[in-house]
C-alpha atoms as a PDB file:
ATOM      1  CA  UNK A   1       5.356  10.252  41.570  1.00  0.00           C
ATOM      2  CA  UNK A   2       5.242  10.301  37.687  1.00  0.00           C
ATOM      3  CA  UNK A   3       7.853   8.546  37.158  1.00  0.00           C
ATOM      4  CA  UNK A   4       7.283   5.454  39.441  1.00  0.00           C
ATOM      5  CA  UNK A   5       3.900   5.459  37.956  1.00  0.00           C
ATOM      6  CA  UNK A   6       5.230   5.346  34.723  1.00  0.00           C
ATOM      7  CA  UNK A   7       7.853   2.274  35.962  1.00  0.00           C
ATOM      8  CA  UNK A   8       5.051   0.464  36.994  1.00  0.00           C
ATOM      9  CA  UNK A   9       2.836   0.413  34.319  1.00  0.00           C
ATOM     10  CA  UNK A  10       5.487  -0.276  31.937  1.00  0.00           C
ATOM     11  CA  UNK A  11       6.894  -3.332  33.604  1.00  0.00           C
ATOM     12  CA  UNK A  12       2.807  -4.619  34.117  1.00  0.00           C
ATOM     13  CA  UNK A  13       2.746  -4.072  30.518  1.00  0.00           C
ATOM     14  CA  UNK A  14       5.541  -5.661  29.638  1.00  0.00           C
ATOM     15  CA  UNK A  15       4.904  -9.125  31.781  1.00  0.00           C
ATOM     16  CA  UNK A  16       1.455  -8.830  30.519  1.00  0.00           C
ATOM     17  CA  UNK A  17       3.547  -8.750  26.797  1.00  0.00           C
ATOM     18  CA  UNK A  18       5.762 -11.709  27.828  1.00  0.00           C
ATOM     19  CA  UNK A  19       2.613 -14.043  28.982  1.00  0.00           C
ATOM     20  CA  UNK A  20       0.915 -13.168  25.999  1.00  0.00           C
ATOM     21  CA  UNK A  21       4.021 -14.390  23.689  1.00  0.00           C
ATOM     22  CA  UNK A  22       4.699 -17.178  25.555  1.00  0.00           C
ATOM     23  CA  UNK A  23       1.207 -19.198  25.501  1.00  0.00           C
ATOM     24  CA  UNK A  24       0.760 -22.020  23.163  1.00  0.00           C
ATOM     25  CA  UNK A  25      -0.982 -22.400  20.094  1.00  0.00           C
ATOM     26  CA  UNK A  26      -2.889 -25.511  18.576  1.00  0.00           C
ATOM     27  CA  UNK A  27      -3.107 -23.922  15.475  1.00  0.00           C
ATOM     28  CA  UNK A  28      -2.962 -26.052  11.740  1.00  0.00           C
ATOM     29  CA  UNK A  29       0.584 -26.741  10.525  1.00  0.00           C
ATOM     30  CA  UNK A  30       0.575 -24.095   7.441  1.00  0.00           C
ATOM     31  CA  UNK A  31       1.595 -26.891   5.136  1.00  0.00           C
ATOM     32  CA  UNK A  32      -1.949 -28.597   6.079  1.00  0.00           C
ATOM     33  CA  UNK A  33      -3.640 -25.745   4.790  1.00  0.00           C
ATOM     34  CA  UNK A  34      -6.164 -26.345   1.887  1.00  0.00           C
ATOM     35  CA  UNK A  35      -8.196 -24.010  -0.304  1.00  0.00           C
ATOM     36  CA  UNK A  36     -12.052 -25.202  -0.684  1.00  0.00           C
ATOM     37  CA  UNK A  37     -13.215 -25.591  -4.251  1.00  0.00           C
ATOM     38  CA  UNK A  38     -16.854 -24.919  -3.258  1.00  0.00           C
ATOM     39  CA  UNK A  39     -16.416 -21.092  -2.423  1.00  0.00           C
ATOM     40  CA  UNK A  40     -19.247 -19.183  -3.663  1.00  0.00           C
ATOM     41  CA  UNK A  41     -19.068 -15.705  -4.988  1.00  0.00           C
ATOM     42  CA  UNK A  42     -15.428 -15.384  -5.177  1.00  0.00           C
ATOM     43  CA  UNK A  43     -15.168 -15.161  -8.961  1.00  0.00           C
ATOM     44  CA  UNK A  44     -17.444 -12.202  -8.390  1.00  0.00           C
ATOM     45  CA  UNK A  45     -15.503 -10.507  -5.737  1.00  0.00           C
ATOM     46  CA  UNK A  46     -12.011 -11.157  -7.709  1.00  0.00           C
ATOM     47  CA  UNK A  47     -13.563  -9.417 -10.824  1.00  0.00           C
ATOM     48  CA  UNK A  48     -14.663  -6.386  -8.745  1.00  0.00           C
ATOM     49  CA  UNK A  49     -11.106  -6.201  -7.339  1.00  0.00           C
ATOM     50  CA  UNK A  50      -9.681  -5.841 -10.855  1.00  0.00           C
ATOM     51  CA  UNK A  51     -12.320  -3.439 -12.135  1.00  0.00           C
ATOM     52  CA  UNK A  52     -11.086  -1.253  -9.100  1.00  0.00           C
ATOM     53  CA  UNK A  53      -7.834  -1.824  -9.378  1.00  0.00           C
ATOM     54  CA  UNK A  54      -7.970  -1.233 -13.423  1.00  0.00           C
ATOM     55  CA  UNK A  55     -10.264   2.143 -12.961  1.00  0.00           C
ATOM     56  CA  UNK A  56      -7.745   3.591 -10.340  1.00  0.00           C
ATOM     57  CA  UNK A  57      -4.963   2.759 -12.814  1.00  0.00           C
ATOM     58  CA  UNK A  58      -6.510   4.283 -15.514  1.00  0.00           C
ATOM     59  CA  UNK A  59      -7.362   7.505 -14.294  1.00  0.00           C
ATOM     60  CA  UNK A  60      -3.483   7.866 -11.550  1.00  0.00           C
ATOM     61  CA  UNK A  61      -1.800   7.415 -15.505  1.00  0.00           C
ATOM     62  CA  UNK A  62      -4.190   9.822 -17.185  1.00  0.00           C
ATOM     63  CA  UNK A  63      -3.883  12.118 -14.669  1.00  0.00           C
ATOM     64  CA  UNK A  64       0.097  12.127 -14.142  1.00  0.00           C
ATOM     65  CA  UNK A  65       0.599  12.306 -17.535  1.00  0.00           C
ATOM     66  CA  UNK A  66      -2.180  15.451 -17.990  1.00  0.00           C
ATOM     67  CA  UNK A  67       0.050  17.185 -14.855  1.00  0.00           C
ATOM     68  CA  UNK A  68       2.909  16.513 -16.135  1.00  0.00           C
ATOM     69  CA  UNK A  69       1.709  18.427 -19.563  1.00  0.00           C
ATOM     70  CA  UNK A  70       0.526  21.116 -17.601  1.00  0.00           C
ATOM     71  CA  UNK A  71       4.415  21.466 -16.098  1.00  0.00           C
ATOM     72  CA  UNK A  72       6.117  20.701 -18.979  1.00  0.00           C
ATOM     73  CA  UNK A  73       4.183  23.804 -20.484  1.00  0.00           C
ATOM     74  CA  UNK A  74       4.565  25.860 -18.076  1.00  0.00           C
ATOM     75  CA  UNK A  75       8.322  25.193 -17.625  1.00  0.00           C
ATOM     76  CA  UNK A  76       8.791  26.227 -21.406  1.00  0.00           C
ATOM     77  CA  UNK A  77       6.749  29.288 -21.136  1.00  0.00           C
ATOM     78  CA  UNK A  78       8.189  30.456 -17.692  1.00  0.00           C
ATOM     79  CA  UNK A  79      11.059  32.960 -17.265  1.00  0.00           C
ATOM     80  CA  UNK A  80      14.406  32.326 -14.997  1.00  0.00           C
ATOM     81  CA  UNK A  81      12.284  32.420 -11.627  1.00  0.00           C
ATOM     82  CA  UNK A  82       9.279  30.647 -12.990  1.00  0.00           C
ATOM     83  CA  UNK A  83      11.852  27.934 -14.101  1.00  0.00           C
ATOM     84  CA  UNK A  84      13.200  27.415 -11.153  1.00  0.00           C
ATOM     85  CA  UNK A  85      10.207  26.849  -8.826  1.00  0.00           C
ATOM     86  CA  UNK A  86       8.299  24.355 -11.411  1.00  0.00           C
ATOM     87  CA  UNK A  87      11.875  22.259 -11.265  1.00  0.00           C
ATOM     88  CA  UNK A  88      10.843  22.510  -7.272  1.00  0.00           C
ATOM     89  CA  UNK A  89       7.594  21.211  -8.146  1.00  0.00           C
ATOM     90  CA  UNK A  90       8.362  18.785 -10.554  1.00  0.00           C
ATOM     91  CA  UNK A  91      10.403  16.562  -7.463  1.00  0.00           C
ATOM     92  CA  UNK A  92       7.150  15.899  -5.529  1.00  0.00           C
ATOM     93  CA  UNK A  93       5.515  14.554  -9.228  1.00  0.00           C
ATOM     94  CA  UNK A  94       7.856  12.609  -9.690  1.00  0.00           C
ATOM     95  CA  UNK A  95       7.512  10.797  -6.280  1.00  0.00           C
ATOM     96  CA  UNK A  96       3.578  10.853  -6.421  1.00  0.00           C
ATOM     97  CA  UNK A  97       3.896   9.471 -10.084  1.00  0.00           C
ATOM     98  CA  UNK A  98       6.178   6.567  -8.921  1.00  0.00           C
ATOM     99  CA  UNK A  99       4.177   5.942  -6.303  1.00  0.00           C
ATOM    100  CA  UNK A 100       0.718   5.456  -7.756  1.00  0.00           C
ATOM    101  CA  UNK A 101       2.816   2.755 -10.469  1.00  0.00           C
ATOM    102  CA  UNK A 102       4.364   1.368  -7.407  1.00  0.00           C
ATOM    103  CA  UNK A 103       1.150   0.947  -5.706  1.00  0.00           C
ATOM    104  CA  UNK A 104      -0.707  -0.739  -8.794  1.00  0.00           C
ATOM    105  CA  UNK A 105       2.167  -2.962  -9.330  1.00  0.00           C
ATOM    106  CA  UNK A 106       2.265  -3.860  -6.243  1.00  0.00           C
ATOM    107  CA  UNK A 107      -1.479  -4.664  -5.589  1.00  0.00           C
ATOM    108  CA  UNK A 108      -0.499  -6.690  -8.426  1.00  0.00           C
ATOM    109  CA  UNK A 109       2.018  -8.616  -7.245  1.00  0.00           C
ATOM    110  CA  UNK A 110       0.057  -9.073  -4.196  1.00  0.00           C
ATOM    111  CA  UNK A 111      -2.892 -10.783  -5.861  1.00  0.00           C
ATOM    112  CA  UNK A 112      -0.788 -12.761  -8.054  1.00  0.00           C
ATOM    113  CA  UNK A 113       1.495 -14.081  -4.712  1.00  0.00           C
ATOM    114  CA  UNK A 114      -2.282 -14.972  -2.628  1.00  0.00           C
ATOM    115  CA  UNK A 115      -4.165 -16.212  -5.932  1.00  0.00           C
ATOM    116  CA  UNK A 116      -0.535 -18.957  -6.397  1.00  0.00           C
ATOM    117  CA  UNK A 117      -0.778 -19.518  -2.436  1.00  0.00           C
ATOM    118  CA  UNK A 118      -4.730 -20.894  -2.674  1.00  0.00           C
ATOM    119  CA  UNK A 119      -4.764 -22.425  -6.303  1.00  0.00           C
END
């Protein structure tokens, strides 16, 4: 009983999927597309954006390198064992360090790429 339930509401699902696809759009050509001059309070918002986006920089360096310190000290200080799990440790730093310069860059990147597509 399950199972043909399950058949059916997959394959209703799936024409509903198909119909949806397959209806036309009217939209604007994207090359038609044109950025209004006359936008008010975007200079404001875009300044925000960077204040954020400089603040969370700031503090994901200044805190990666003040970890990475802490580790470093630690490591030097720590016997055979001790050694050995801070080496564990230092693998998921690494990743969450690359990651918060990934993500800046990339919010970066990002606001270059829509600020070249409107200008």
């Amino acid at each position: 009983m399950k199972n043909k339930t399950f058949k059916i509401l997959f394959t209703t699902l799936l024409v509903v999927m198909m119909v949806c696809i397959s209806i036309s759009s009217f939209a604007i050509e994207p090359g038609n597309i044109k950025a209004k001059d006359n936008v008010n309070g975007t200079t404001e918002i875009t300044n925000v954006g960077q204040s954020v986006v400089g603040i969370l920089q700031t503090v994901g360096i200044v805190l990666s390198v003040v970890i990475l310190i802490i580790l470093g000290i630690k490591y030097m200080m720590g016997s055979a064992e001790e050694k050995a799990d801070y080496k564990k440790s230092m693998l998921p730093y690494v990743v969450g360090a690359g990651i918060i310069f990934a993500a800046s860059a990339l919010a970066q990147v990002i606001y270059q790429f829509f600020t070249g597509i409107t200008s």
